[in-house]
PDB file of N, CA and C in Angstrom:
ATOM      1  N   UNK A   1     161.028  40.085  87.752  1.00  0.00           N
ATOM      2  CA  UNK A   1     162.277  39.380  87.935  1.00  0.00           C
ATOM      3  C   UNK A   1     163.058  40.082  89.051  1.00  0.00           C
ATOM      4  N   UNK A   2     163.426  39.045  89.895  1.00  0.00           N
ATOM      5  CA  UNK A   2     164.287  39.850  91.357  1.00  0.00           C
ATOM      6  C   UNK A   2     165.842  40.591  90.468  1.00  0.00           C
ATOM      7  N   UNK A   3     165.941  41.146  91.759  1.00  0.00           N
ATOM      8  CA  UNK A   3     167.759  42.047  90.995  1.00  0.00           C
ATOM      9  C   UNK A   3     168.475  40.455  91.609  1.00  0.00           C
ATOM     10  N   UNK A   4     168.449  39.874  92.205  1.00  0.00           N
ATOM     11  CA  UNK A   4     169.474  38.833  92.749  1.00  0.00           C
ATOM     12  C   UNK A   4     169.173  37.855  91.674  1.00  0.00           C
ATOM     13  N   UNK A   5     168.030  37.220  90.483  1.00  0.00           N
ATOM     14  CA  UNK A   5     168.278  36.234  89.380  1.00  0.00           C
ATOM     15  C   UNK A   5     168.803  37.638  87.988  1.00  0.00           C
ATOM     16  N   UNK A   6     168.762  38.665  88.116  1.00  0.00           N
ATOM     17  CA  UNK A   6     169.408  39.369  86.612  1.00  0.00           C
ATOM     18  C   UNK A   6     171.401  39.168  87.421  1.00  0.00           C
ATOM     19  N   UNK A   7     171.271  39.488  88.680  1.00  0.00           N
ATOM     20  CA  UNK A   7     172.830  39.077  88.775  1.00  0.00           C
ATOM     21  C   UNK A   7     173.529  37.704  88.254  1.00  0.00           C
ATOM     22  N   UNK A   8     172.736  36.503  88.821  1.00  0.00           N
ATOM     23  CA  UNK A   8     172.845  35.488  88.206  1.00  0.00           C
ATOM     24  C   UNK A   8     173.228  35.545  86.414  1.00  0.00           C
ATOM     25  N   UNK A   9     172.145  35.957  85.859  1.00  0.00           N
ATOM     26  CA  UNK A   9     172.017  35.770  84.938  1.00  0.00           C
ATOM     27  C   UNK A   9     173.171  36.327  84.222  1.00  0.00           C
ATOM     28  N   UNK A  10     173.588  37.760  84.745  1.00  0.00           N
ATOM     29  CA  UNK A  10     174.839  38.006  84.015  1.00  0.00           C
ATOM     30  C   UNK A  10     176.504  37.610  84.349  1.00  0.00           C
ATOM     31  N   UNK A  11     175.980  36.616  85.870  1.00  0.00           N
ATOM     32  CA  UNK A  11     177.555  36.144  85.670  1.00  0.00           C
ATOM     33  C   UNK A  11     177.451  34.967  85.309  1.00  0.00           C
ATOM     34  N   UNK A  12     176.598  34.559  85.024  1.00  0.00           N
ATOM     35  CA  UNK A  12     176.225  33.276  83.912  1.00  0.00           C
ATOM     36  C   UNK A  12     176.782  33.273  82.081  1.00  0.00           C
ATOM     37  N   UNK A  13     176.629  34.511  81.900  1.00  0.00           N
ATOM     38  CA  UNK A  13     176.636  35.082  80.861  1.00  0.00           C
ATOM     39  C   UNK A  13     178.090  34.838  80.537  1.00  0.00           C
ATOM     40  N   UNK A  14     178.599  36.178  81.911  1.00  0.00           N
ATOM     41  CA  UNK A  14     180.225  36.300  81.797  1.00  0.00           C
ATOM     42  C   UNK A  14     181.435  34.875  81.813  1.00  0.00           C
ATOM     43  N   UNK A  15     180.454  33.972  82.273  1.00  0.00           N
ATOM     44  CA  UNK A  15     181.185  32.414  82.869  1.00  0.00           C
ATOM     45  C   UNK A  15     180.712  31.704  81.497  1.00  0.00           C
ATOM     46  N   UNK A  16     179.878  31.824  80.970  1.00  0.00           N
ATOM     47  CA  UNK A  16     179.772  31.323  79.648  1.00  0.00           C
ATOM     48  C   UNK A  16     180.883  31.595  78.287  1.00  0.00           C
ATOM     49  N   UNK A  17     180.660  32.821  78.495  1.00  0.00           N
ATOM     50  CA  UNK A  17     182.064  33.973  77.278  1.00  0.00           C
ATOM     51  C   UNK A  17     183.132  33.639  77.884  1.00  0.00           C
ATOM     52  N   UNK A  18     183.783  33.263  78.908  1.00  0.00           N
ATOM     53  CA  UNK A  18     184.917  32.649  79.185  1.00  0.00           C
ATOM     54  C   UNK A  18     185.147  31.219  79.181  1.00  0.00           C
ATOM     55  N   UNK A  19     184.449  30.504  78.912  1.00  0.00           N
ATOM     56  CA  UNK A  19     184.247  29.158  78.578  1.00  0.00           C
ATOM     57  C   UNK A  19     184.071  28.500  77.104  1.00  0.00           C
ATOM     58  N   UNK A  20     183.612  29.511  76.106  1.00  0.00           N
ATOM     59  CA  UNK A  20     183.567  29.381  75.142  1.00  0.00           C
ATOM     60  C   UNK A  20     185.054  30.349  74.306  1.00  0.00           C
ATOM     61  N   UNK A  21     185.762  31.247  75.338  1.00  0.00           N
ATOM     62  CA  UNK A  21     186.608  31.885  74.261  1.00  0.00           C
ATOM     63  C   UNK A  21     187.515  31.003  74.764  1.00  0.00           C
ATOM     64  N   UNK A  22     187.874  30.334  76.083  1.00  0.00           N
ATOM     65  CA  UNK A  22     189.284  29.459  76.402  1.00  0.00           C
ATOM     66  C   UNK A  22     188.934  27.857  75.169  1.00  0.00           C
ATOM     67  N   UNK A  23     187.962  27.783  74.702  1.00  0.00           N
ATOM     68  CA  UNK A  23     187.653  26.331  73.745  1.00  0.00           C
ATOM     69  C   UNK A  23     188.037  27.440  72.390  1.00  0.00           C
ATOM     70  N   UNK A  24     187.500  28.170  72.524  1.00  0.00           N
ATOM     71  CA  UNK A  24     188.221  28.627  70.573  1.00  0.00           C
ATOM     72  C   UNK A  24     189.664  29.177  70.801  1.00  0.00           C
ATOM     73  N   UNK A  25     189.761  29.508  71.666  1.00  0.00           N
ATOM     74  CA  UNK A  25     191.689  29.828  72.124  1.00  0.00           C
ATOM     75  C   UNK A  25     192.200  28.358  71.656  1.00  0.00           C
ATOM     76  N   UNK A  26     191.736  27.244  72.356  1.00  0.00           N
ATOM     77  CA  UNK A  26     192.587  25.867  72.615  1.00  0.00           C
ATOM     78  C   UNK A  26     192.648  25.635  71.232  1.00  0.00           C
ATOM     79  N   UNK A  27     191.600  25.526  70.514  1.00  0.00           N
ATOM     80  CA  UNK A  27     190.774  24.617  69.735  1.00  0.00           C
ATOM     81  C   UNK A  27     191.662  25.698  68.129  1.00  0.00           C
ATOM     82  N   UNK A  28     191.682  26.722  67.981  1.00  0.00           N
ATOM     83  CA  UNK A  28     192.471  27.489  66.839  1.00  0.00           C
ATOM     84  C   UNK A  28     193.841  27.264  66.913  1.00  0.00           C
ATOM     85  N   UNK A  29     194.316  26.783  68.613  1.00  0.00           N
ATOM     86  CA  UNK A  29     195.706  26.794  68.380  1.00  0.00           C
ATOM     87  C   UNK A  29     196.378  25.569  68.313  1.00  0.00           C
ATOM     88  N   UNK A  30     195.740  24.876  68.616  1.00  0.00           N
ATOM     89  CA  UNK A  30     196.102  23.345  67.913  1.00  0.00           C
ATOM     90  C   UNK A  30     195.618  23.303  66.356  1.00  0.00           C
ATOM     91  N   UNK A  31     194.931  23.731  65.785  1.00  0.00           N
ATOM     92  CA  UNK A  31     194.879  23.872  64.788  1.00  0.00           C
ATOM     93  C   UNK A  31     195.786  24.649  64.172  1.00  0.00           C
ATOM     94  N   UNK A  32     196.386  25.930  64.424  1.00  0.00           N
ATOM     95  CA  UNK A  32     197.425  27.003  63.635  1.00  0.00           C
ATOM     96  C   UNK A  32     198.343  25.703  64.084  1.00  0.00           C
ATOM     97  N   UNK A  33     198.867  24.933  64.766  1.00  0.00           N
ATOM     98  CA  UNK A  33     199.654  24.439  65.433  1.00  0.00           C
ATOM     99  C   UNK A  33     199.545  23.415  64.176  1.00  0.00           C
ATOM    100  N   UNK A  34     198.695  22.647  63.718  1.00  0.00           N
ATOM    101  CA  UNK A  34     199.000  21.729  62.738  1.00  0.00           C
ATOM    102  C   UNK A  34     199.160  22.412  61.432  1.00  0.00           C
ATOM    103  N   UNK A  35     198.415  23.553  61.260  1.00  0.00           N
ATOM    104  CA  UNK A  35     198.016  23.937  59.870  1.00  0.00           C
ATOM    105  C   UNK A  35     198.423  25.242  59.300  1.00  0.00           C
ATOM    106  N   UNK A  36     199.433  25.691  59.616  1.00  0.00           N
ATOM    107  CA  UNK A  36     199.702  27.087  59.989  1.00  0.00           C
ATOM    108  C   UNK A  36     199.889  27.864  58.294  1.00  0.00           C
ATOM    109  N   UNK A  37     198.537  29.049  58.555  1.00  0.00           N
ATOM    110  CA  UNK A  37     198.523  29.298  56.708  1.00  0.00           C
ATOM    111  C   UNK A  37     199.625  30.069  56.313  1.00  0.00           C
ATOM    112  N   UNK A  38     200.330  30.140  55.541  1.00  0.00           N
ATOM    113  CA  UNK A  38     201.580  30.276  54.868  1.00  0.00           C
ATOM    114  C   UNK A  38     201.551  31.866  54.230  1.00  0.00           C
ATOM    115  N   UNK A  39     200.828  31.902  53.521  1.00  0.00           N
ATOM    116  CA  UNK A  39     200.594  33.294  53.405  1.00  0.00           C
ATOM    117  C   UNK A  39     198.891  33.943  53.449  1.00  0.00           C
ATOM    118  N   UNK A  40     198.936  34.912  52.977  1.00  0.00           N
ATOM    119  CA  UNK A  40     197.678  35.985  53.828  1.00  0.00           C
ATOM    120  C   UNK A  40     196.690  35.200  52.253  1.00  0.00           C
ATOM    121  N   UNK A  41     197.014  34.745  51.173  1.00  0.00           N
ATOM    122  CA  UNK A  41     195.471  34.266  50.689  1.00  0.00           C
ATOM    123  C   UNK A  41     195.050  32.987  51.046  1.00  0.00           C
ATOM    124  N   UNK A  42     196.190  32.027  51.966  1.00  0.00           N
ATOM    125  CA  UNK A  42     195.960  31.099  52.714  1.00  0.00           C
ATOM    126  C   UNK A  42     194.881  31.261  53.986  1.00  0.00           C
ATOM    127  N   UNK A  43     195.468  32.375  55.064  1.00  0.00           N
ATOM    128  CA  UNK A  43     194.811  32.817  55.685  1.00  0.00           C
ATOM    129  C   UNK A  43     193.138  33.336  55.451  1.00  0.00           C
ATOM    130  N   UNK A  44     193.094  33.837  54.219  1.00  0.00           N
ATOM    131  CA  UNK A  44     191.841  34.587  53.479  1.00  0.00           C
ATOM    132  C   UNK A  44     191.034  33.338  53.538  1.00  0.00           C
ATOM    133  N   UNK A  45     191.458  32.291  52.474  1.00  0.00           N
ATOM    134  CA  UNK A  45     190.401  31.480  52.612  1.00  0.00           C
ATOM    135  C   UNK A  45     190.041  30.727  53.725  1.00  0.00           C
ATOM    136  N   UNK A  46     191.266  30.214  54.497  1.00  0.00           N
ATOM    137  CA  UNK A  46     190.370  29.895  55.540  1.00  0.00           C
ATOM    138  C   UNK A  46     189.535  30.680  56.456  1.00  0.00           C
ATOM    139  N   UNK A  47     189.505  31.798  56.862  1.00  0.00           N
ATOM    140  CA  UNK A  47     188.259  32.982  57.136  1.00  0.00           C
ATOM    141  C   UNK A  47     187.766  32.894  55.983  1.00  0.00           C
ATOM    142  N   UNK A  48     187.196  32.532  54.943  1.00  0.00           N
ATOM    143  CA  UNK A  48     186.138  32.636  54.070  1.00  0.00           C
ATOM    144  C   UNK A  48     185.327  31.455  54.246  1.00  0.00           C
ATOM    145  N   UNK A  49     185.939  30.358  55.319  1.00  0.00           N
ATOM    146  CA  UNK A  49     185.238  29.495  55.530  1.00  0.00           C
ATOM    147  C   UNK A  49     183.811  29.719  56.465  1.00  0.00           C
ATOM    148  N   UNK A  50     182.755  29.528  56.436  1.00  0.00           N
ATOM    149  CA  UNK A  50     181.352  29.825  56.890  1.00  0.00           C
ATOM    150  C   UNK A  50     181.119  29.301  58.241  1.00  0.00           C
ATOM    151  N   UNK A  51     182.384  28.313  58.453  1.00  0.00           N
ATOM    152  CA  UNK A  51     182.267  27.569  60.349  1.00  0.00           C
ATOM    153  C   UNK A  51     183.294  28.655  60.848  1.00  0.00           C
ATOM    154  N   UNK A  52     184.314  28.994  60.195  1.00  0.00           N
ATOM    155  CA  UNK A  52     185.349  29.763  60.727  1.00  0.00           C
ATOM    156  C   UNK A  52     185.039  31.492  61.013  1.00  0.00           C
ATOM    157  N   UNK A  53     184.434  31.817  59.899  1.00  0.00           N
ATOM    158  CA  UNK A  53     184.035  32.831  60.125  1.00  0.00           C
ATOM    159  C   UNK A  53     182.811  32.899  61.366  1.00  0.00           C
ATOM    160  N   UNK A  54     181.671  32.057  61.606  1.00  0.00           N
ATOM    161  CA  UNK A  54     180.579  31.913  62.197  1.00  0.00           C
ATOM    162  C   UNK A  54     181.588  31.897  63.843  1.00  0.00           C
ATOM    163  N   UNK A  55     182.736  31.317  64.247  1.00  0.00           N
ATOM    164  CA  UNK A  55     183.348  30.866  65.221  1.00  0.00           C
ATOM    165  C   UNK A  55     184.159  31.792  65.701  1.00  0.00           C
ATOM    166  N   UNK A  56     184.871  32.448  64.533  1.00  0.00           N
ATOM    167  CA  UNK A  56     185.464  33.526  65.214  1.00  0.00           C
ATOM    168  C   UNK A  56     184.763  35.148  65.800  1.00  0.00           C
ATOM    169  N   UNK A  57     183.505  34.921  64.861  1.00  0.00           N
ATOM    170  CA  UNK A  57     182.170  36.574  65.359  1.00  0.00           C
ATOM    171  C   UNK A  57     182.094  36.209  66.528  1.00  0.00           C
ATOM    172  N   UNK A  58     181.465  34.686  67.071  1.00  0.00           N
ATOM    173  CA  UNK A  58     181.337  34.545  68.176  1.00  0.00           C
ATOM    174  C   UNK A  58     182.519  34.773  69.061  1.00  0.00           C
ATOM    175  N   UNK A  59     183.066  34.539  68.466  1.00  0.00           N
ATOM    176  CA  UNK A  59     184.481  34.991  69.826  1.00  0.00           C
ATOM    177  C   UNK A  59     184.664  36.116  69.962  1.00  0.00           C
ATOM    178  N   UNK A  60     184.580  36.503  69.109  1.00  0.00           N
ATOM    179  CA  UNK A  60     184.810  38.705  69.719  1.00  0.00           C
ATOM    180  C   UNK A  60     183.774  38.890  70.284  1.00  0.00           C
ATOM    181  N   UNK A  61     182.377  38.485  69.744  1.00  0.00           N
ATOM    182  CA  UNK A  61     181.205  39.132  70.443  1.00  0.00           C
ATOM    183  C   UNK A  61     181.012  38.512  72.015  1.00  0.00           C
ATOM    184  N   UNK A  62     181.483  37.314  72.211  1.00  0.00           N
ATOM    185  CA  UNK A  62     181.806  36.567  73.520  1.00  0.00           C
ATOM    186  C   UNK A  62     182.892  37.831  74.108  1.00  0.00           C
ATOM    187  N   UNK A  63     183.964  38.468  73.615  1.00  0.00           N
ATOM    188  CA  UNK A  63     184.980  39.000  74.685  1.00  0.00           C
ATOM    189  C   UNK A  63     184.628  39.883  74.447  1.00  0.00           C
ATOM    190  N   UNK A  64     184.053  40.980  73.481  1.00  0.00           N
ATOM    191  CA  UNK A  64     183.150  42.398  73.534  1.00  0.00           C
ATOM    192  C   UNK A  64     182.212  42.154  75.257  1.00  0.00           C
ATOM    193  N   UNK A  65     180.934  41.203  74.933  1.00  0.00           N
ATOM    194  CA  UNK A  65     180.380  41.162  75.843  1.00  0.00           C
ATOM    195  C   UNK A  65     180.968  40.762  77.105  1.00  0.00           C
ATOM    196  N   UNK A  66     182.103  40.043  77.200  1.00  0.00           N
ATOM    197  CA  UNK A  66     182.709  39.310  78.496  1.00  0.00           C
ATOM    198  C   UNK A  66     183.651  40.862  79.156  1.00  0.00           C
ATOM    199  N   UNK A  67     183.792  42.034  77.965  1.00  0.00           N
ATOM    200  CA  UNK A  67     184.660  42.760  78.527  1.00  0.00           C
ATOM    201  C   UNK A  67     183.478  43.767  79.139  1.00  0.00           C
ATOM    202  N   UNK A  68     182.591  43.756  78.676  1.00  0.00           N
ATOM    203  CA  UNK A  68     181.821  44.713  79.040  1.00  0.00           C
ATOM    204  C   UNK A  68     180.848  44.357  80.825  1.00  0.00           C
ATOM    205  N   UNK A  69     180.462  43.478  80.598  1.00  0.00           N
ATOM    206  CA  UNK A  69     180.289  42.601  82.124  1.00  0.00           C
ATOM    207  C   UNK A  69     181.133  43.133  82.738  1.00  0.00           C
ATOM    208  N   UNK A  70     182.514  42.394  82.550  1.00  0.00           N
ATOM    209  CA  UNK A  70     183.894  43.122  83.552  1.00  0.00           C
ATOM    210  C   UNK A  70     183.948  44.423  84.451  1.00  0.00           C
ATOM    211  N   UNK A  71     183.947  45.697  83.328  1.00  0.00           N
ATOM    212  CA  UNK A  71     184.410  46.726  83.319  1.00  0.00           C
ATOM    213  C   UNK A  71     182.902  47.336  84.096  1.00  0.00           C
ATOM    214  N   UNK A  72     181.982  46.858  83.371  1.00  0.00           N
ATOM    215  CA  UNK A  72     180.664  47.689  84.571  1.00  0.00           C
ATOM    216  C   UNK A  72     180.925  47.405  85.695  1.00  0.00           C
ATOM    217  N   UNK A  73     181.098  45.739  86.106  1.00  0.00           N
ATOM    218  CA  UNK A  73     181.058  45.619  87.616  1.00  0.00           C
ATOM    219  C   UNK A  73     181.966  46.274  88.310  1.00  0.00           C
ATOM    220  N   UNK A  74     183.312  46.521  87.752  1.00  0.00           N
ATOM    221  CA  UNK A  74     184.179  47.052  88.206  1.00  0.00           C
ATOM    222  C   UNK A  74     184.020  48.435  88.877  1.00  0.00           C
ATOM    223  N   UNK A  75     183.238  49.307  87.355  1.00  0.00           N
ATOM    224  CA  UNK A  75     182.956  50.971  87.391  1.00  0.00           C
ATOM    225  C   UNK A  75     181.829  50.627  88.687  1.00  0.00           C
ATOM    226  N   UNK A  76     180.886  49.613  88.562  1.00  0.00           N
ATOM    227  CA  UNK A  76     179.702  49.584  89.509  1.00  0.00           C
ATOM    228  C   UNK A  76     179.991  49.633  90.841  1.00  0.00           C
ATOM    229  N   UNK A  77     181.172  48.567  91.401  1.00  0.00           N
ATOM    230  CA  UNK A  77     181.826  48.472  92.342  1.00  0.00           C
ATOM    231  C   UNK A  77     182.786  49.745  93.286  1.00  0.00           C
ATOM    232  N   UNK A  78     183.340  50.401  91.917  1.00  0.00           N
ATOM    233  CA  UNK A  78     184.400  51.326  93.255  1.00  0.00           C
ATOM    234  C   UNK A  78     183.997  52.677  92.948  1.00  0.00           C
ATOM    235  N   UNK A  79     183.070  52.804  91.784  1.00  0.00           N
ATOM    236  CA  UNK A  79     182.927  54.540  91.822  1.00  0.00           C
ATOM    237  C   UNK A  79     181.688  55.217  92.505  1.00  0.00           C
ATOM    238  N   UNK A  80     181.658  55.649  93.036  1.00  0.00           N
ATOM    239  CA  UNK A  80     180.408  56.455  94.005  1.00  0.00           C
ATOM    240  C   UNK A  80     180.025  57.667  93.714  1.00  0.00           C
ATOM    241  N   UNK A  81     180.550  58.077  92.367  1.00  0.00           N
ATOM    242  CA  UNK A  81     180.082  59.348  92.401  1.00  0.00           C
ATOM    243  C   UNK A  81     179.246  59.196  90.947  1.00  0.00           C
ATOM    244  N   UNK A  82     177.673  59.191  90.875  1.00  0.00           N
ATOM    245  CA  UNK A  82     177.015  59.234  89.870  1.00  0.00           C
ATOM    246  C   UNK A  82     177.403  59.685  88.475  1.00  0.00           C
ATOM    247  N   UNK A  83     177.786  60.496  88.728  1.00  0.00           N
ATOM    248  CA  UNK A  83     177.956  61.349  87.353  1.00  0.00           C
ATOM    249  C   UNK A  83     179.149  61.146  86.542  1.00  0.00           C
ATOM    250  N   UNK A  84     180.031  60.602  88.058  1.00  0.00           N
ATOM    251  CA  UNK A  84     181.772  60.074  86.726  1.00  0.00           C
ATOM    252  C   UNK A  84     181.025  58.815  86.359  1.00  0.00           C
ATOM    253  N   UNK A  85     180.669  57.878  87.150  1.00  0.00           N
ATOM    254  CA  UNK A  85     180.176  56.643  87.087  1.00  0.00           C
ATOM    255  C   UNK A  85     179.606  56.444  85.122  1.00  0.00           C
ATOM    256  N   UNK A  86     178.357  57.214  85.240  1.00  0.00           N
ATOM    257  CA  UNK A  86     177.525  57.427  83.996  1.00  0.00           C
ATOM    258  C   UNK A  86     178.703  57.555  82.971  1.00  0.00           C
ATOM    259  N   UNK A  87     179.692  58.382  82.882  1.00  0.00           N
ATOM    260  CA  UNK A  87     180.607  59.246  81.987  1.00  0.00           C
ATOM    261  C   UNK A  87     181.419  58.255  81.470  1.00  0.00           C
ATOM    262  N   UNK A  88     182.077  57.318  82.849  1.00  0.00           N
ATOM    263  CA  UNK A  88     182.773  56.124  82.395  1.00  0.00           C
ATOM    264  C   UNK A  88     182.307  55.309  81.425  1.00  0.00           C
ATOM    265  N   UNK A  89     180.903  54.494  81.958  1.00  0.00           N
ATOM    266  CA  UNK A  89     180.093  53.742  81.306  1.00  0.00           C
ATOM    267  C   UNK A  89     179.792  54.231  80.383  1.00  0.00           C
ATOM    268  N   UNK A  90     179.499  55.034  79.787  1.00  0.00           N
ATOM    269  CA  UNK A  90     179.492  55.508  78.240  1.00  0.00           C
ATOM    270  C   UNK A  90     180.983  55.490  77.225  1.00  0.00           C
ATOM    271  N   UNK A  91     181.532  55.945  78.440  1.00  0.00           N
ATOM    272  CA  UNK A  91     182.965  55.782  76.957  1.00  0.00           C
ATOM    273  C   UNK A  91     183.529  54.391  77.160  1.00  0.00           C
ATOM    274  N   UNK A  92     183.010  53.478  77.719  1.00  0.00           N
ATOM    275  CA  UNK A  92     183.703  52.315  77.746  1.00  0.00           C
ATOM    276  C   UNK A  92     182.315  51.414  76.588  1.00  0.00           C
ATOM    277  N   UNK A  93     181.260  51.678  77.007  1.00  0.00           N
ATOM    278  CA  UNK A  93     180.259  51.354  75.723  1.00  0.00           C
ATOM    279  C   UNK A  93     180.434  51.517  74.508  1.00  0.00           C
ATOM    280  N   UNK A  94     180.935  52.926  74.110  1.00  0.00           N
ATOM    281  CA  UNK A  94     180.925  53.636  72.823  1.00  0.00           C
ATOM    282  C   UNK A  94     182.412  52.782  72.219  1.00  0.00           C
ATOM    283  N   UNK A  95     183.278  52.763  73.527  1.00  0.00           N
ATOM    284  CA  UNK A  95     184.694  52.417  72.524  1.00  0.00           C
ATOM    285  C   UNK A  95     184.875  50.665  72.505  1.00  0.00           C
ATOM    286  N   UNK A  96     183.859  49.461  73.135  1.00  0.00           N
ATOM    287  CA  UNK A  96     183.465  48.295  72.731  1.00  0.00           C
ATOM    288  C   UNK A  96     182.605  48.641  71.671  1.00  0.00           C
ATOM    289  N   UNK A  97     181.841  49.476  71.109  1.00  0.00           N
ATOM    290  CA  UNK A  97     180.624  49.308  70.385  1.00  0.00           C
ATOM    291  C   UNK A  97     181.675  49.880  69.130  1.00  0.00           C
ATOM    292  N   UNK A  98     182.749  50.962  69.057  1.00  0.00           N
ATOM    293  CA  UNK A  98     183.193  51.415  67.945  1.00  0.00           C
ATOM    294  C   UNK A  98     184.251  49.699  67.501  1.00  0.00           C
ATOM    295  N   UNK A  99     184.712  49.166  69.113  1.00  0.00           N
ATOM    296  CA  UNK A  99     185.635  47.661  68.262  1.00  0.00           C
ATOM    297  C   UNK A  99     184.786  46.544  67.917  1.00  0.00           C
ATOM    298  N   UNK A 100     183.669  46.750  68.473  1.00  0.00           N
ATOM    299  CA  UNK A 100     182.722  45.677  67.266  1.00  0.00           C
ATOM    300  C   UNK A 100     182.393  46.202  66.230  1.00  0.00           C
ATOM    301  N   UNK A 101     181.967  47.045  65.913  1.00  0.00           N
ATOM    302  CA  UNK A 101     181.863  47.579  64.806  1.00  0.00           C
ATOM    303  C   UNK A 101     182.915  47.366  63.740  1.00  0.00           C
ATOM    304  N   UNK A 102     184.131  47.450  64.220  1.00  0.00           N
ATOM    305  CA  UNK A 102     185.429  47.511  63.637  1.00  0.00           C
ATOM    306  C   UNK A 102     185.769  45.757  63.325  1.00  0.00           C
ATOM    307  N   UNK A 103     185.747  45.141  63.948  1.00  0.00           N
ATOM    308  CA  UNK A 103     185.469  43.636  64.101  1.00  0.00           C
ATOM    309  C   UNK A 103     184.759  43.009  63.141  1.00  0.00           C
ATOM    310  N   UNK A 104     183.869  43.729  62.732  1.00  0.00           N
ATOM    311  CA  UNK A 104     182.432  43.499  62.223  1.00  0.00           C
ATOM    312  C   UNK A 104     183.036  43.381  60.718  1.00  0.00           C
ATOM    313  N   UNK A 105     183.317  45.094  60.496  1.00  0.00           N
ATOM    314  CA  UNK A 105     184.252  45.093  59.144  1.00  0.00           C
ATOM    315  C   UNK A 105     185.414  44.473  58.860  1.00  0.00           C
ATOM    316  N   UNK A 106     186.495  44.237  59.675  1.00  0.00           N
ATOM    317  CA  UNK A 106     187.154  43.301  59.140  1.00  0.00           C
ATOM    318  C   UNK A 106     186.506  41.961  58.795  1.00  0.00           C
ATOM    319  N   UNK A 107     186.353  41.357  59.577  1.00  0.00           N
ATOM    320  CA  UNK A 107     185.044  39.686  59.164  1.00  0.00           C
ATOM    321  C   UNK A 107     184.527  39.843  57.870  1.00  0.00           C
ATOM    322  N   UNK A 108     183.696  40.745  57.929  1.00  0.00           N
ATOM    323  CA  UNK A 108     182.998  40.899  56.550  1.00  0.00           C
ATOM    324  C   UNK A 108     183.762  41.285  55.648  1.00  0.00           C
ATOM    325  N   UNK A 109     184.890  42.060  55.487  1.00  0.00           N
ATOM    326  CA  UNK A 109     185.606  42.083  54.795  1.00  0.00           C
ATOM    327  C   UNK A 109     186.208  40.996  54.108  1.00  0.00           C
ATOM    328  N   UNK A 110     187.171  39.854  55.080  1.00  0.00           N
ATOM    329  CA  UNK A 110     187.370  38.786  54.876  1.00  0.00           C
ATOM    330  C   UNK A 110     186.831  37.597  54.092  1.00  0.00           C
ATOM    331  N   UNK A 111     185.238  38.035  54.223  1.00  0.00           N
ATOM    332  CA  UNK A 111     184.622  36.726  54.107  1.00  0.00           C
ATOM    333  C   UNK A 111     184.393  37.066  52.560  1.00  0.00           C
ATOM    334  N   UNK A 112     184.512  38.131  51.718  1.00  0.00           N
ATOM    335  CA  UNK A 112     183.923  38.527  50.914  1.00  0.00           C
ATOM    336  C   UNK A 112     184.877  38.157  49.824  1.00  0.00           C
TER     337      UNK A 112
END
């Protein structure tokens, strides 16, 4: 596989996760907009719902991954010095990977 179709492929990716989080942005807030839950076991059950819950993982894991695209090209783009470069990209990995994680447990928490 050439390096010029994996570029493709990941701003395909990134243009996808922004296309799908501006439709669950629109699409939740016309909904809070009609339906707005009243208190937090209102809220509970609807996250215990199995489309809602399934809709909202995807949306973090869409802006986890859409942030992570971002922030490499960025680090990829202006830093030239190998070794900060590497240093960055790890703590920007570790601290998306500790808020999915964190993401992860609330959801599951919720749904339970």
């Amino acid at each position: 596989m050439s390096r010029k179709s994996i570029g493709l492929r990941i701003w395909l990716i990134q243009r996808l996760s922004a296309v799908y989080m501006l439709l669950f942005v629109v699409c939740f807030g016309i909904y809070f907009a009609a339906n707005t839950p009243a208190s937090f076991l209102e809220w509970r059950t609807m996250m215990a719902n199995s489309f809602v819950s399934i809709t909202a993982t995807l949306f973090f894991l869409s802006l986890l991954t859409h942030a992570w695209i971002g922030m490499r090209d960025v680090i990829m783009d202006y830093l030239h010095v190998d070794s900060l470069r590497l240093a960055l990209l790890t703590v920007v990995g570790f601290s998306l990977l500790g808020a999915a994680i964190w993401i992860m447990k609330i959801l599951l928490t919720v749904s339970v």
